[in-house]
Protein backbone atom coordinates (compact mmCIF):
# COMPACT_ATOMS: atom_id res chain seq x y z
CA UNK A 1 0.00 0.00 0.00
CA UNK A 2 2.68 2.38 0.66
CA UNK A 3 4.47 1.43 -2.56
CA UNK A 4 0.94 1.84 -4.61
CA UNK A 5 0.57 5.54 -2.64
CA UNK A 6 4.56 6.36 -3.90
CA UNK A 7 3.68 5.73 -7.14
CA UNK A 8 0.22 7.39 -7.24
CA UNK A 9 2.27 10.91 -5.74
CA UNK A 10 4.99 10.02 -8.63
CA UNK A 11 2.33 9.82 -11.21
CA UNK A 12 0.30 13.01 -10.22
CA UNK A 13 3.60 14.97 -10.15
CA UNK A 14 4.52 13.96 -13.97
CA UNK A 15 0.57 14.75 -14.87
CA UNK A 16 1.38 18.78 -13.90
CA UNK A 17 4.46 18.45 -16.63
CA UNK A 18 4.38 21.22 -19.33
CA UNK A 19 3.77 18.39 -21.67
CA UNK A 20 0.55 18.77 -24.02
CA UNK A 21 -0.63 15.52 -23.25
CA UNK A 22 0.37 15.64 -19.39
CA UNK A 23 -1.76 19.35 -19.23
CA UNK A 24 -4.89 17.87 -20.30
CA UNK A 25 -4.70 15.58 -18.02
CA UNK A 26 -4.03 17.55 -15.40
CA UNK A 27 -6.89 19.77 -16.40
CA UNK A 28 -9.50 17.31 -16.44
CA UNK A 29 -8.27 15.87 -13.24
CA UNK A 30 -8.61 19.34 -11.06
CA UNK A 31 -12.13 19.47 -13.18
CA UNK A 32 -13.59 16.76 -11.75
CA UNK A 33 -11.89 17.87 -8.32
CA UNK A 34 -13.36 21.50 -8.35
CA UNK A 35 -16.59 19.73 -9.44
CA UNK A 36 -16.78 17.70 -6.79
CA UNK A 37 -15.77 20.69 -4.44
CA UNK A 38 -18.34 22.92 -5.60
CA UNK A 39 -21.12 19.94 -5.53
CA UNK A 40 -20.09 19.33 -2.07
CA UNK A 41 -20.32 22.64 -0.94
CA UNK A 42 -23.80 23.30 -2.40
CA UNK A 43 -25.34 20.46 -0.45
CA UNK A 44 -24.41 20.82 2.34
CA UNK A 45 -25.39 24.88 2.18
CA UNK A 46 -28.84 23.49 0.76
CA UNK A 47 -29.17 21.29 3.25
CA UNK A 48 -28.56 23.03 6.46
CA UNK A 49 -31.23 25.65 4.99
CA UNK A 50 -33.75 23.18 4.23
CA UNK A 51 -33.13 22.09 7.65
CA UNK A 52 -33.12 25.60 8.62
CA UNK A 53 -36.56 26.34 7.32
CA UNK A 54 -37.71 22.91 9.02
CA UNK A 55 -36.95 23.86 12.05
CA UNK A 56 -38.37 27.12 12.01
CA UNK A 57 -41.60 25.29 11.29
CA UNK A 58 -41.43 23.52 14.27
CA UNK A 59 -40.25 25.84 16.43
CA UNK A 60 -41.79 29.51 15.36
CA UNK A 61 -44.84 28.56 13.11
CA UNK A 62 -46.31 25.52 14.63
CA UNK A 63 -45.73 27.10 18.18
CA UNK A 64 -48.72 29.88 17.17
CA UNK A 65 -50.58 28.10 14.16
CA UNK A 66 -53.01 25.54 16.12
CA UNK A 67 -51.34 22.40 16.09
CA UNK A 68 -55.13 20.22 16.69
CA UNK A 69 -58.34 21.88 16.83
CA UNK A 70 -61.50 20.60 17.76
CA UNK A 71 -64.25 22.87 15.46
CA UNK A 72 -68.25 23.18 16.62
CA UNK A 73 -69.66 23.37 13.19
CA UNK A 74 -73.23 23.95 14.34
CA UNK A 75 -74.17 24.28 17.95
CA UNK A 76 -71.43 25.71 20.36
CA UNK A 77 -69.51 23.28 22.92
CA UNK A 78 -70.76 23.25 26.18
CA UNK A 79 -69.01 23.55 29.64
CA UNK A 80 -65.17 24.02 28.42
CA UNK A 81 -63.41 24.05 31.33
CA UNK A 82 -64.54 20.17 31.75
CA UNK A 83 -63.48 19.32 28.47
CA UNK A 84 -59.86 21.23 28.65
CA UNK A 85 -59.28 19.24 31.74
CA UNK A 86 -60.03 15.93 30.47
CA UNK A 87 -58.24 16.64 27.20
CA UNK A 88 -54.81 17.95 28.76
CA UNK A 89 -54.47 14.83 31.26
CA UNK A 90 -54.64 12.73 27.81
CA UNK A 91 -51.36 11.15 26.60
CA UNK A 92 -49.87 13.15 23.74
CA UNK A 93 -51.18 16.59 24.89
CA UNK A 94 -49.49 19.25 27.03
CA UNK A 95 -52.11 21.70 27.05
CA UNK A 96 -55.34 22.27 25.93
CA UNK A 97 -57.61 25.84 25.87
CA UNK A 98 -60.79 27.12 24.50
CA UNK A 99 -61.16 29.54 21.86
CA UNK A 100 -64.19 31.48 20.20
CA UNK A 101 -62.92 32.24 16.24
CA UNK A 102 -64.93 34.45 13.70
CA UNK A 103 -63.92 36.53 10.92
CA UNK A 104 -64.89 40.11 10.87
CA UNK A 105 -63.86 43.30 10.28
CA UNK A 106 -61.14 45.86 11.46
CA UNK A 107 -62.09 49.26 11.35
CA UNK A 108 -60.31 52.58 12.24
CA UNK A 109 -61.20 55.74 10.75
CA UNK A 110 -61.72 55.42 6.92
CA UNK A 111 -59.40 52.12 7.08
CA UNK A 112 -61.04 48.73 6.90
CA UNK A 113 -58.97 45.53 7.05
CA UNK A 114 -60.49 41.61 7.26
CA UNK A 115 -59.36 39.91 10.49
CA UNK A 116 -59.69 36.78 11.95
CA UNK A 117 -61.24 37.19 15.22
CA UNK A 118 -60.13 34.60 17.70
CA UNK A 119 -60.98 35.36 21.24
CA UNK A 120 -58.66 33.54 24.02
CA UNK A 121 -58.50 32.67 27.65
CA UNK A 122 -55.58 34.41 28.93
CA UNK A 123 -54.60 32.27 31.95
CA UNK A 124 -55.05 29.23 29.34
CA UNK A 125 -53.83 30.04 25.83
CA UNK A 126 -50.26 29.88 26.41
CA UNK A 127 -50.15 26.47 27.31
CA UNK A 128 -51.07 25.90 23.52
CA UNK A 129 -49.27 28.88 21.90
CA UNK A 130 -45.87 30.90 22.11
CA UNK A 131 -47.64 33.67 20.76
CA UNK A 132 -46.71 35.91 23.55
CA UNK A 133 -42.90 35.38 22.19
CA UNK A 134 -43.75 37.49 19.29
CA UNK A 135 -45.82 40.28 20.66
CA UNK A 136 -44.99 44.01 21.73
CA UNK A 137 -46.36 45.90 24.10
CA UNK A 138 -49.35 44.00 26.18
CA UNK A 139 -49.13 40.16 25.97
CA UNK A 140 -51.82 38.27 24.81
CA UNK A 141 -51.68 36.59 28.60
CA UNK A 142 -52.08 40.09 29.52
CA UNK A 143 -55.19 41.29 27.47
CA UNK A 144 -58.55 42.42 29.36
CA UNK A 145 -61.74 42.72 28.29
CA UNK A 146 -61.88 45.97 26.70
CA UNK A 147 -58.55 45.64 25.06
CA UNK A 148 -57.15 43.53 21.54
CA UNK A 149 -54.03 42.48 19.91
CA UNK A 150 -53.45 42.92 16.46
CA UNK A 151 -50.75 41.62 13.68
CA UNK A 152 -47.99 44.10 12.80
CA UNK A 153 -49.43 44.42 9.24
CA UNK A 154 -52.71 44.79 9.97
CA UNK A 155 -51.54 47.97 12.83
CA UNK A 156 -49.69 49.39 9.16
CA UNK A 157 -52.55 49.25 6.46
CA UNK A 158 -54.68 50.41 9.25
CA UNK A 159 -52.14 53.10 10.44
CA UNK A 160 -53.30 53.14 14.28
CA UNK A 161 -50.76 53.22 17.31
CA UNK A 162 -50.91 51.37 20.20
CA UNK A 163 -53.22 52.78 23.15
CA UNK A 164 -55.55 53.83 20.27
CA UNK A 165 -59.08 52.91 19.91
CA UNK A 166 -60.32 50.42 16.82
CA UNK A 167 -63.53 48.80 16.64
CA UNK A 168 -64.48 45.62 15.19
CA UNK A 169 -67.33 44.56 13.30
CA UNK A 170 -68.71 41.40 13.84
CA UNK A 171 -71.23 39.67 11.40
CA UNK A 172 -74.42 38.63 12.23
CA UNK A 173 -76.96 36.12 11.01
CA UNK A 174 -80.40 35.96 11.85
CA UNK A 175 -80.98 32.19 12.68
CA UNK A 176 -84.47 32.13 11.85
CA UNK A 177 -84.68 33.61 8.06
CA UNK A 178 -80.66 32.77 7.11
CA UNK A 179 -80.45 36.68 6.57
CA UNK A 180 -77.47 38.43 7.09
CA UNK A 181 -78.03 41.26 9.93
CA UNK A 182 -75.92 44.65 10.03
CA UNK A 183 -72.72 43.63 11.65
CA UNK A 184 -72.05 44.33 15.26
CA UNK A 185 -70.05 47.45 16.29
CA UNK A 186 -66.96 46.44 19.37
CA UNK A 187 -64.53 49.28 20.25
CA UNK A 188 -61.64 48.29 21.46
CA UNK A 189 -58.42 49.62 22.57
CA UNK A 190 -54.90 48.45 20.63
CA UNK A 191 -53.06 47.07 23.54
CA UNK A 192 -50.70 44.97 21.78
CA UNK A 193 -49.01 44.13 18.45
CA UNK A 194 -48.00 40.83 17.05
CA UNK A 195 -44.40 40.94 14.74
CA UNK A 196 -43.55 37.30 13.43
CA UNK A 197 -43.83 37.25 10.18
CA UNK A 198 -45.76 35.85 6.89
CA UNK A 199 -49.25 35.35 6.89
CA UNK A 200 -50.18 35.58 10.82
CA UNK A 201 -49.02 39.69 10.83
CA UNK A 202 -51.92 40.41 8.24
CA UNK A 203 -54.90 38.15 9.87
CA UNK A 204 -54.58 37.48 13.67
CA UNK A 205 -56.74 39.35 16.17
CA UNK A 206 -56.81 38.81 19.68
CA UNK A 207 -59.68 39.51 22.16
CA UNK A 208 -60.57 38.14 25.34
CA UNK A 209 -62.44 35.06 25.82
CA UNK A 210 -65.70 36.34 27.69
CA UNK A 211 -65.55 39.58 25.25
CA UNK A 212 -66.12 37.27 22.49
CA UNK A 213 -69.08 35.31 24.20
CA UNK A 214 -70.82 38.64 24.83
CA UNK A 215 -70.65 39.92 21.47
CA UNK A 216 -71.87 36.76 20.03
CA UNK A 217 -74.25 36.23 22.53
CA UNK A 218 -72.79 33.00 24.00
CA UNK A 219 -72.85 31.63 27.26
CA UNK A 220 -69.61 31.94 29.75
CA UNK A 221 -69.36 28.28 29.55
CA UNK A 222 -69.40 27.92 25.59
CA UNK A 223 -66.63 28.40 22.78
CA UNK A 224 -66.81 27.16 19.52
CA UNK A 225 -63.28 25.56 19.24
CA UNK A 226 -60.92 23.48 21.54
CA UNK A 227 -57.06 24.03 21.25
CA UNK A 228 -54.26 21.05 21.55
CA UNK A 229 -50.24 21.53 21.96
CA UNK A 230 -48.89 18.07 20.87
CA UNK A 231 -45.73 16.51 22.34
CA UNK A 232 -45.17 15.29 18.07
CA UNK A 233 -46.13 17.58 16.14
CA UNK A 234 -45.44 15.62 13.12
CA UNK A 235 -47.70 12.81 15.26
CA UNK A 236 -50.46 15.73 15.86
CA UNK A 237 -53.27 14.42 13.46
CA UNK A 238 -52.72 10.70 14.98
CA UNK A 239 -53.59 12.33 18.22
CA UNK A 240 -56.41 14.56 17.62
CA UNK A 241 -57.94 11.28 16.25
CA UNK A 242 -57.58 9.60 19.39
CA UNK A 243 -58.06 11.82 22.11
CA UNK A 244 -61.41 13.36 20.19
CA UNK A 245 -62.90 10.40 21.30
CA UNK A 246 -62.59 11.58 24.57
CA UNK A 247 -65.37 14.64 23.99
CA UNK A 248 -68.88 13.55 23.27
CA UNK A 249 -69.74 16.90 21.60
CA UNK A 250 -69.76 16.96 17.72
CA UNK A 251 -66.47 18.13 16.28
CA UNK A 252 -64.39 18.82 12.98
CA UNK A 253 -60.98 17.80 13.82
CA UNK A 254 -58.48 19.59 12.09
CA UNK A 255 -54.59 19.71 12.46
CA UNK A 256 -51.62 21.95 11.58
CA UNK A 257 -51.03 19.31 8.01
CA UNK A 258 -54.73 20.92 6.86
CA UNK A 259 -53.16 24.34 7.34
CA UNK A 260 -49.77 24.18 7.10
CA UNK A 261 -49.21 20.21 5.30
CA UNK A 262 -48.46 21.85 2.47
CA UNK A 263 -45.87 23.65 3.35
CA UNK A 264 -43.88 21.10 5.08
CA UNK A 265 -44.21 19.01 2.07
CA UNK A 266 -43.27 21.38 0.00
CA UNK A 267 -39.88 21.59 2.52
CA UNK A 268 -39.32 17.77 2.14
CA UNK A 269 -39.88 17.92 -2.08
CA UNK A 270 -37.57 20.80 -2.04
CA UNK A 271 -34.65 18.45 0.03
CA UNK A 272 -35.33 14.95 -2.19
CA UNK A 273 -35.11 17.64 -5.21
CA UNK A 274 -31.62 18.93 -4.03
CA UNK A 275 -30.30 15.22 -2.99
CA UNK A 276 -30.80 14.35 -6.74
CA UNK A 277 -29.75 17.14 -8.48
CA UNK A 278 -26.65 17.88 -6.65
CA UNK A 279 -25.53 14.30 -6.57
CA UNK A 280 -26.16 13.78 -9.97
CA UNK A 281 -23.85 17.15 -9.96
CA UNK A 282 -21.02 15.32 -7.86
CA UNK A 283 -21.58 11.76 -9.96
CA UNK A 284 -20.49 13.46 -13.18
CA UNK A 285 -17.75 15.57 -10.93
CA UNK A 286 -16.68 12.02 -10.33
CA UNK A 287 -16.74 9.90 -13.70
CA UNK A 288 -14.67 12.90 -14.71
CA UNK A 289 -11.81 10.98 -12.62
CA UNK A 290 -12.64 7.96 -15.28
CA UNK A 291 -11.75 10.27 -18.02
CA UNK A 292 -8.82 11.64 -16.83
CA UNK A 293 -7.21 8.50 -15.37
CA UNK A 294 -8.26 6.60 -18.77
CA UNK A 295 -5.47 9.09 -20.46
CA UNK A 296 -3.48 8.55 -17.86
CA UNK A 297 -3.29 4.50 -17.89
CA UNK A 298 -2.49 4.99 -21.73
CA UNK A 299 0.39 7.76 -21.41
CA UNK A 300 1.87 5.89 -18.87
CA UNK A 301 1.71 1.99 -20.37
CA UNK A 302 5.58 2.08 -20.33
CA UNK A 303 6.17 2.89 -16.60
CA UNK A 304 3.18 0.02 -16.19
CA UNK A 305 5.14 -2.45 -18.01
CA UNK A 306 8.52 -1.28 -16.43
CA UNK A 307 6.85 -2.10 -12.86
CA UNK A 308 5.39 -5.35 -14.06
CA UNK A 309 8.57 -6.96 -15.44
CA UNK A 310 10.43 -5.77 -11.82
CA UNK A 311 7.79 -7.78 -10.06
CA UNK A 312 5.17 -5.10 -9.66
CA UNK A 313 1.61 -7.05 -8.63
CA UNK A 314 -1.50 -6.29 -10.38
CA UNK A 315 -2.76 -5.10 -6.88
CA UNK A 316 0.06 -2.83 -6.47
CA UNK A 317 -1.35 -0.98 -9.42
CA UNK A 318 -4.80 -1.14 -8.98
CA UNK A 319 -4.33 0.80 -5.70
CA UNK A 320 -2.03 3.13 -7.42
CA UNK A 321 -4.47 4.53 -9.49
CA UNK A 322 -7.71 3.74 -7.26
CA UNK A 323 -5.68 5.99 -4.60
CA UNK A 324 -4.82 8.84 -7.50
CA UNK A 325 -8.42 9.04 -8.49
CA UNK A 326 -9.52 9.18 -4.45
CA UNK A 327 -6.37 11.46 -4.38
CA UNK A 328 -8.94 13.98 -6.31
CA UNK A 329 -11.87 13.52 -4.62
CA UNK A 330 -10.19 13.67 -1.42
CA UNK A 331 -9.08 17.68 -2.09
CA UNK A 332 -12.43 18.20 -3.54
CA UNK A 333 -14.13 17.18 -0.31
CA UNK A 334 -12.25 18.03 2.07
CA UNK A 335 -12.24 22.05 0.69
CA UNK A 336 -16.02 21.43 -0.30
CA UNK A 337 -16.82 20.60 3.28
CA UNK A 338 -14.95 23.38 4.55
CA UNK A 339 -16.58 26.03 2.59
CA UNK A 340 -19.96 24.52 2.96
CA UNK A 341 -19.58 24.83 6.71
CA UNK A 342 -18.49 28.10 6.68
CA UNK A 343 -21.16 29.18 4.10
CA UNK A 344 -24.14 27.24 6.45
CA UNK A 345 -22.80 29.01 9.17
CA UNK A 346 -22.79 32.57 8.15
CA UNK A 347 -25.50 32.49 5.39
CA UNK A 348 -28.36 34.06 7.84
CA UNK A 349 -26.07 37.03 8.21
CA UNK A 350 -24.65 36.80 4.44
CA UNK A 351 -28.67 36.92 3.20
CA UNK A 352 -29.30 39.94 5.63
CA UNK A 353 -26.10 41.54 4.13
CA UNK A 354 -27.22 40.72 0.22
CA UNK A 355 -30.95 41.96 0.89
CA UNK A 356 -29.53 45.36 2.76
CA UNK A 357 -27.50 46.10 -0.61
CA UNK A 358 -30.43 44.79 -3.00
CA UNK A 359 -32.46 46.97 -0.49
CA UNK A 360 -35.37 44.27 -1.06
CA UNK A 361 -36.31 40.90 0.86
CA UNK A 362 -37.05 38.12 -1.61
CA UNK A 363 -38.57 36.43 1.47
CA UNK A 364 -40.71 39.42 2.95
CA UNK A 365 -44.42 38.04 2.38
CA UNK A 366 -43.77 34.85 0.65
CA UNK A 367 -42.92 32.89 3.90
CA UNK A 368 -43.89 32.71 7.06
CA UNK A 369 -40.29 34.19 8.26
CA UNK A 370 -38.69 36.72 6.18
CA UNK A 371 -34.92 35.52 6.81
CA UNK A 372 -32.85 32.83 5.82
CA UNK A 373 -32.34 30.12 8.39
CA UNK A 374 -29.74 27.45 8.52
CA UNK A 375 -29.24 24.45 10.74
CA UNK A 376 -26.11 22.31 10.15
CA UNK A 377 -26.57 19.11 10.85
CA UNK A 378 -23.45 17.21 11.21
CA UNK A 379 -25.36 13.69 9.49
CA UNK A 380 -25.70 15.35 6.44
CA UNK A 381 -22.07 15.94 6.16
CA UNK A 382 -21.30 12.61 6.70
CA UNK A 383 -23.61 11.38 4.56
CA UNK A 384 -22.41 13.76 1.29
CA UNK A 385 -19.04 12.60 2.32
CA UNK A 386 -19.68 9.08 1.89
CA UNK A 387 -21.56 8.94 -1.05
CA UNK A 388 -19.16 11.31 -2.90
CA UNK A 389 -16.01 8.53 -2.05
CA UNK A 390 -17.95 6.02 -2.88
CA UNK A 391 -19.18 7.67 -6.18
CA UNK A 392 -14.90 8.32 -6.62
CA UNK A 393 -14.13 4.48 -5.88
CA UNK A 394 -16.77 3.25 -8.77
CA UNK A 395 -15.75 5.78 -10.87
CA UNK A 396 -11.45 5.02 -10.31
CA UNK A 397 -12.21 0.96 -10.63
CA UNK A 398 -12.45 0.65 -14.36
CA UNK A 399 -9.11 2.60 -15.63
CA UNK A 400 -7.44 1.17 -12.63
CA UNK A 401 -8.02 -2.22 -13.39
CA UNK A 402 -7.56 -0.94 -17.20
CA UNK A 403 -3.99 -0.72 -16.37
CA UNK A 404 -3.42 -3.98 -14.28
CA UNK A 405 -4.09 -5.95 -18.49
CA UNK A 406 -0.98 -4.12 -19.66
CA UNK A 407 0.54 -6.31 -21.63
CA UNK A 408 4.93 -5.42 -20.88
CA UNK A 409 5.95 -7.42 -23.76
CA UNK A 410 3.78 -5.75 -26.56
CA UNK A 411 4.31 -2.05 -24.68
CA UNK A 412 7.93 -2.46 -24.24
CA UNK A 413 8.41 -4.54 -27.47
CA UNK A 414 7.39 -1.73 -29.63
């Protein structure tokens, strides 16, 4: 082995020779190596932002978005506080609250804006949501009867401060004739203001709980919604299945993958989509070491046939040229994976830096964050490293054993 990795260094060395020949050679040789750097690098970037934006899912969006809901369609669900209790002590759960949700209207001066009224128990709703995380100013944990919290968008198209006074109109529907009733006037006062993001900034509205149930004429005891926080999120629609069979009212059951599925789908096409493409990127990166060693085998038959007649095994050089072709794909990942680190690592900041010069997000309003994330995880690197040797070693086995049938009598008798 030591003689095969002499030979391979001896070999390389006489590629870089001013030689015509010898020069391509040596230019296909650091092709395939930058290739491989480059394809390297990009995955692992791609990756630890795909597993950037998956973790912000978990962590930012699913920690406000309802992860399980339990919907009244009709009739409203009676005595709550029951219900919450028995639901919470259920495996799976770690906390359960009621909620009253209507759409409606945001008004404030001339300014209208369409809301989605969801009124909350304070003392219960952050059990099931880290909304609070994201607010200014009074906490939805905070809120009183006579107060509401609205997104940060909403606030801007309306153009009211905080400590100002909005009011809310509420539809109504006469339950007799079906007919739709003028809406119901609420002032409120601004008390808080929600900044996270995406779609939540231009639709949430909090109010209190028993504000709600007055102005749609409920009793204190009745919602039209029950809220879960799951333990597995990615297990939530598993467990709203079975622990709605611990409420006898009747119930849609609905979970973050009605809402939100798509996007985390989306997220998981987007990484199978990257694996492909960028090995298929590093594969050809590779089989450019078959090209390059091919020439090689043939421009150097006579040094072959020179070792084989001194006693040379065919193993000796197989491994000489398996080892020159890793040789390549050994700089390539090693620099890849180095710059792919350091790019995963910084590319939050690098993104912030790009959009400040562009002086435009690409992500404001398309997502539900407006920043690039990035999570490195160390398994993906280990994986990309694998694959891309073993992609080298398939690719170095043909002109290595290529050169092991040189024939030293017809090379040398010529």
């Amino acid at each position: 082995m030591l003689l095969s990795a002499y030979l391979s260094k001896r070999f390389r060395a006489s590629s870089g020779s001013s030689d015509e020949k010898n020069g391509f050679v040596s230019f296909i040789a650091k092709a395939s190596t930058i290739g491989i750097l480059l394809g390297v690098a990009v995955l692992i970037v791609a990756l630890s932002v795909i597993n950037g934006f998956e973790q912000q899912l978990v962590h930012r969006l699913l920690s406000v978005v309802p992860q399980v809901e339990y919907v009244a369609p009709n009739r409203p669900i009676d005595n709550w506080p029951d219900k919450v209790q028995k639901l919470s002590e259920q495996r799976g759960v770690t906390g359960a609250a009621p909620f009253i949700s209507v759409n409606g209207m945001a008004q404030y001066k001339s300014e209208l804006k369409a809301v989605e009224v969801r009124g909350v128990d304070p003392a219960l709703e952050s059990d099931v949501s880290a909304v609070n995380q994201f607010t200014h100013g009074k906490l939805v944990s905070q809120i009183s009867e006579d107060e509401i919290i609205l997104g940060q968008q909403i606030v801007k198209q309306l153009g009211v401060k905080q400590g100002e006074l909005i009011t809310l109109l509420i539809p109504q529907v006469n339950e007799v004739s079906t007919e739709i009733l003028a809406p119901k006037r609420v002032t409120l006062t601004l008390a808080g203001i929600i900044e996270m993001g995406g779609p939540i900034d231009s639709s949430a509205a909090f109010i209190h709980l028993s504000k709600a149930q007055s102005v749609l004429g409920y009793e204190p005891l009745q919602v039209t919604g029950l809220r879960l926080a799951v333990t597995d999120v990615f297990q939530a629609h598993q467990i709203a299945l079975r622990v709605g069979q611990t409420i006898d009212d009747y119930v849609y059951i609905s979970s973050w993958f009605r809402t939100q599925g798509s996007l985390y789908q989306d997220i998981q096409m987007v990484r199978t989509i990257v694996y492909i493409v960028v090995f298929l990127i590093i594969a050809v990166a590779s089989f450019n070491i078959v090209s390059s060693l091919v020439m090689e085998v043939r421009e150097k038959q006579a040094n072959i046939a020179i070792l084989k007649t001194m006693g040379a095994k065919d193993s000796t050089i197989l491994a000489t040229f398996i080892l020159q072709g890793l040789s390549q794909a050994f700089i390539g990942v090693v620099l890849g994976s180095f710059i792919g680190v350091i790019l995963a690592l910084n590319i939050s900041e690098l993104f912030t830096l790009l959009s400040q010069l562009l002086g435009s997000n690409p992500l404001e309003g398309v997502y539900f964050i407006e920043f690039l994330p990035s999570k490195l995880v160390w398994q993906d690197i280990v994986i990309t490293v694998i694959v891309t040797f073993v992609l080298a070693v398939l690719a170095t086995i043909y002109p290595a054993w290529q050169a092991t049938t040189v024939d030293p009598a017809k090379v040398l008798g010529n």
